[in-house]
Protein backbone atom coordinates (compact mmCIF):
# COMPACT_ATOMS: atom_id res chain seq x y z
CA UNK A 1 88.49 153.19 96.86
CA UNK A 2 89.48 149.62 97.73
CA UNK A 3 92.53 149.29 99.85
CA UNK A 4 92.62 145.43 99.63
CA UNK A 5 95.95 144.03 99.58
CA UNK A 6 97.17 141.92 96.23
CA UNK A 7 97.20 138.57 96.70
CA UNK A 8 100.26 136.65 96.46
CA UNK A 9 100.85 133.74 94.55
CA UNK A 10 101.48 130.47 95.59
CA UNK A 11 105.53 130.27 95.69
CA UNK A 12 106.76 126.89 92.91
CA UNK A 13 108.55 124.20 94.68
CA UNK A 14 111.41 123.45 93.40
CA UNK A 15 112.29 119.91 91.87
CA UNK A 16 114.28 118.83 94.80
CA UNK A 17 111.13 119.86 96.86
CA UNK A 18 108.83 118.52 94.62
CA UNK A 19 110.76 114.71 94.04
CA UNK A 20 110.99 114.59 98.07
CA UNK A 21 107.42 115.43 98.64
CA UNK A 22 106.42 112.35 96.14
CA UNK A 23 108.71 110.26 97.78
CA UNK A 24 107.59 110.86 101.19
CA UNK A 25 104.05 110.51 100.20
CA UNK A 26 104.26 107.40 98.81
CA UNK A 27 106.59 105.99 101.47
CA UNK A 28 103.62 107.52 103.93
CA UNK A 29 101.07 105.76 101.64
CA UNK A 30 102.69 102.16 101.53
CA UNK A 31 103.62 101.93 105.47
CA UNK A 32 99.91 102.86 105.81
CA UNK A 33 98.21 100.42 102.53
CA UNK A 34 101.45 98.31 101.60
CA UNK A 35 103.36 98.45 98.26
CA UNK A 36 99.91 97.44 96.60
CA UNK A 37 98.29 100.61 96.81
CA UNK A 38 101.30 102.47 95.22
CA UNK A 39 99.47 104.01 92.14
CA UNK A 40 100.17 107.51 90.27
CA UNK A 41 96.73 108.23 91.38
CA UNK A 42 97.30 107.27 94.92
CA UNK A 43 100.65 109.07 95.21
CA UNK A 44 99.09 112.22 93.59
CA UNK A 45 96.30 112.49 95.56
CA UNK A 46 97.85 112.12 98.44
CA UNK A 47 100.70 115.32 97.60
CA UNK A 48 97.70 117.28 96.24
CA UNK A 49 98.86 117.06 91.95
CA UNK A 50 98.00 116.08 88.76
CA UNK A 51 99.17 112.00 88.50
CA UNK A 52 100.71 113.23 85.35
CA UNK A 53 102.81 115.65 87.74
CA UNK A 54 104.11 112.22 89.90
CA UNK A 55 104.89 110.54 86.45
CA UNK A 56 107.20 113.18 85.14
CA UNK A 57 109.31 113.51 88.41
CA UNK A 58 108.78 109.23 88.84
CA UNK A 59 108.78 108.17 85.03
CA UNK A 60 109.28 104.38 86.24
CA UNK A 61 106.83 103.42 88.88
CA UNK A 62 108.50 100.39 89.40
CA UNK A 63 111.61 101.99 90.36
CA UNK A 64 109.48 104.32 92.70
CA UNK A 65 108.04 101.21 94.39
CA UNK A 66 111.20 99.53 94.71
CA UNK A 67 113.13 102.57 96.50
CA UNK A 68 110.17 103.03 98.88
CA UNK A 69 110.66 99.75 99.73
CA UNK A 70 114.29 99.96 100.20
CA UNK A 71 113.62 103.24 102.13
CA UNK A 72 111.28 101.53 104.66
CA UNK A 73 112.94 97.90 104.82
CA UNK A 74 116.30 99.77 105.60
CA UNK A 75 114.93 101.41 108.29
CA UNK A 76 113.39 98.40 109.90
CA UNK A 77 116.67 97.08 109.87
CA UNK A 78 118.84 99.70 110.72
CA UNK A 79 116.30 100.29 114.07
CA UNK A 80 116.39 96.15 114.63
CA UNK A 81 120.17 96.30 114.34
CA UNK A 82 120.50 99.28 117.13
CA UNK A 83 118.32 97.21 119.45
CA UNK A 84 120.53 94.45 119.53
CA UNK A 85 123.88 96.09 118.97
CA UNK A 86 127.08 94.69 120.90
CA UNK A 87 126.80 95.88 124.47
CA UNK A 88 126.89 94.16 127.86
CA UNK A 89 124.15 91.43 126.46
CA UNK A 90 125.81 88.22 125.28
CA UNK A 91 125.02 86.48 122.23
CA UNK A 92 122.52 83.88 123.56
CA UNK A 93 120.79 87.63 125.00
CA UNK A 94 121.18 89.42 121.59
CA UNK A 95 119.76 86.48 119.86
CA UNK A 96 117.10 85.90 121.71
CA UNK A 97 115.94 90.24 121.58
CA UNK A 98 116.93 89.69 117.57
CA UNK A 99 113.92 87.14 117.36
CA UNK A 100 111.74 89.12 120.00
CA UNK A 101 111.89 92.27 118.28
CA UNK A 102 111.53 90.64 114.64
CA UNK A 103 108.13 89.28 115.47
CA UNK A 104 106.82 91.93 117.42
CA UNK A 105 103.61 92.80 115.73
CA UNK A 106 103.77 96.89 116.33
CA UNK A 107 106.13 95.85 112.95
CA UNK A 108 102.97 94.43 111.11
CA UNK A 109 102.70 97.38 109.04
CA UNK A 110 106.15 96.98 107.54
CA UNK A 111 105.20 92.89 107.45
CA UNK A 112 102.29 94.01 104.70
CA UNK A 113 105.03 95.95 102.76
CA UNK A 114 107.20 92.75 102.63
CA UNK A 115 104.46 90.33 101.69
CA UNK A 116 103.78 93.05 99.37
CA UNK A 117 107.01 92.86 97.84
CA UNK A 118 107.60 89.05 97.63
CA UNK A 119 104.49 88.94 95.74
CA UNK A 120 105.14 91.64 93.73
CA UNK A 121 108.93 91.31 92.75
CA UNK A 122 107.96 88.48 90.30
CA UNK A 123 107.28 91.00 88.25
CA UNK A 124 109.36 93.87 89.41
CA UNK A 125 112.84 93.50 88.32
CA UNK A 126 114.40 96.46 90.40
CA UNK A 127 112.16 95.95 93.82
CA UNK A 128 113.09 92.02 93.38
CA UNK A 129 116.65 93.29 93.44
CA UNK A 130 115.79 95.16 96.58
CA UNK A 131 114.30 92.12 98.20
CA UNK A 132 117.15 90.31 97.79
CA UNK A 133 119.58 92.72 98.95
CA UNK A 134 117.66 93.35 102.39
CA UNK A 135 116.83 89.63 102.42
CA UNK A 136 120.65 88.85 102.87
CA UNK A 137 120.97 92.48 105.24
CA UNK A 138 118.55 90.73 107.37
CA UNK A 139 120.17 87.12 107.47
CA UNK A 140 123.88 88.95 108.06
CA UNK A 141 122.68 90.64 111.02
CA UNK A 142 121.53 86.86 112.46
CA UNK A 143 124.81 85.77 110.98
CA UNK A 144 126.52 88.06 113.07
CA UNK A 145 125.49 87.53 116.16
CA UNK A 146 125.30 83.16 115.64
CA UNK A 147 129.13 83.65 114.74
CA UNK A 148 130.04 85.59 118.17
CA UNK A 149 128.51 83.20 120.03
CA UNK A 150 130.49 80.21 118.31
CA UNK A 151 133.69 82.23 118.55
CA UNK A 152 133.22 83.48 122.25
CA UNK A 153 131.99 79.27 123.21
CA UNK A 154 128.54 79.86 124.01
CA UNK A 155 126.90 78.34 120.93
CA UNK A 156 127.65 75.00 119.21
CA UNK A 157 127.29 74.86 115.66
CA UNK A 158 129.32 73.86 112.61
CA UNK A 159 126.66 75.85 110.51
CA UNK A 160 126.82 79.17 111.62
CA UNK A 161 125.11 80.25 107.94
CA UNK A 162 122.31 77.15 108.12
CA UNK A 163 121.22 78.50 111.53
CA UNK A 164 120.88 82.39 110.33
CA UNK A 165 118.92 81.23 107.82
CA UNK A 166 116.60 78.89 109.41
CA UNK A 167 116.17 81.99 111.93
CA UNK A 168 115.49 84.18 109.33
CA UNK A 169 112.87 81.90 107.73
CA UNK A 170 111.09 81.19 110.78
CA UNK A 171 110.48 85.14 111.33
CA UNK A 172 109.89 85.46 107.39
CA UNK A 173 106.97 82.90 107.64
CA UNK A 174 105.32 83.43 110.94
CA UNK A 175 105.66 87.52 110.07
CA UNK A 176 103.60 86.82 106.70
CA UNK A 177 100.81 84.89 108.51
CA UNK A 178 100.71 88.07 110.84
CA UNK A 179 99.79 89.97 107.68
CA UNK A 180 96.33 87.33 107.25
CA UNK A 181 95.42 86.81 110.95
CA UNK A 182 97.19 87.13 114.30
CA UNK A 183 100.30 84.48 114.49
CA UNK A 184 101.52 86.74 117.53
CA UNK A 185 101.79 84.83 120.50
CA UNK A 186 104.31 84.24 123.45
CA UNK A 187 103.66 80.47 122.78
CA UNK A 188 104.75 80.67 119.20
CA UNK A 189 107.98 82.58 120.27
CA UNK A 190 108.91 79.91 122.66
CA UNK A 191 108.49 77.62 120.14
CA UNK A 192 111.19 79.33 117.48
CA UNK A 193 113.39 79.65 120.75
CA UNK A 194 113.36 76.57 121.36
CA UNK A 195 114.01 75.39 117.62
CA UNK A 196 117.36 77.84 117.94
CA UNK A 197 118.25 76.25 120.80
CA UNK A 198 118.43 73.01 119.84
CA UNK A 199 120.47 74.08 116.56
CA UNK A 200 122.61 76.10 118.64
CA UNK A 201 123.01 73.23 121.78
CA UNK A 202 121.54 75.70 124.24
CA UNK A 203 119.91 74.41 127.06
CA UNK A 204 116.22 74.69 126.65
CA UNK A 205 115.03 78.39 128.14
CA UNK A 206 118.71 79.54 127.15
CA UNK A 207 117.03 82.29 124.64
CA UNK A 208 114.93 83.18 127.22
């Protein structure tokens, strides 16, 4: 007589397991492929379903898209903003590792989501919102640190805002260039430096 033991079924995830296993895999799938390849197919092959599984825990996929951008943005940002956090560095030093660490390109991956989402927020309401909210998240941070340096004497401006945002746009447009061929280059970074510093009436070599 056979002795073999039963076997078991598979246990059922539950829907919290199940919703943070999509999520994950399609956060997974655009820091690998960008928001572009975000697909029910993509996201369902990846976690092992049925796409028709994905769309009934994700019934809008351009809400999906827009929170795993949000989810990877954020943490760009959130890692960026430790970097240069208030410390012993002064503001011409935190300014100068803000715009360092900005266009490094180990962050091209998370450059392809962005140029991802510029492109495709035209027609996504909700990730378009999401640009726009990290957009300004971004620009505060520079904001922040341009206005300590006016307050504390060490940088000359009357436009503490204009200069935020010319820093931010500089990093916006070299970064998507990186995404099409290399725009990395210790030459290119002197040059945005040295555009700061005139704004901010450093000496030239002042952001390092």
């Amino acid at each position: 007589m056979s002795t073999a033991t039963p076997r078991k079924k598979a246990s059922r995830k539950s829907a919290d397991e199940r919703g943070l296993e999509i999520r994950s895999a399609a956060v997974d799938l655009a820091r690998e492929d960008g928001l572009a390849g975000l697909t029910l197919r993509s996201i369902a092959g990846r976690v092992g379903v049925v796409p028709a599984l994905v769309a009934h825990y994700e019934p809008s996929m351009e809400q999906l898209v827009a929170d795993t951008f949000r989810t990877l943005a954020s943490a760009e940002l959130d890692e960026i903003a430790a970097i240069t956090a208030p410390s012993t560095l002064g503001p011409a030093e935190r300014l100068s590792l803000f715009i360092a660490t900005a266009l490094d390109p180990s962050r091209d991956k998370v450059t392809t989501v962005w140029v991802d989402a510029w492109s495709l927020g035209r027609r996504n309401p909700a990730l378009a919102e999401a640009v726009r909210d990290l957009s300004d998240a971004w620009e505060a941070q520079a904001l922040a640190i341009v206005t300590e340096g006016v307050d504390s004497g060490v940088f000359a401006t009357r436009d503490p805002e204009g200069v935020a945002w010319l820093v931010i746009g500089i990093v916006d447009g070299l970064n998507a260039q990186s995404a099409i061929h290399d725009r990395h280059d210790a030459g290119k970074i002197r040059i945005v430096r040295a555009a700061v510093e005139r704004e901010l009436g450093l000496a030239a070599g002042a952001l390092g």
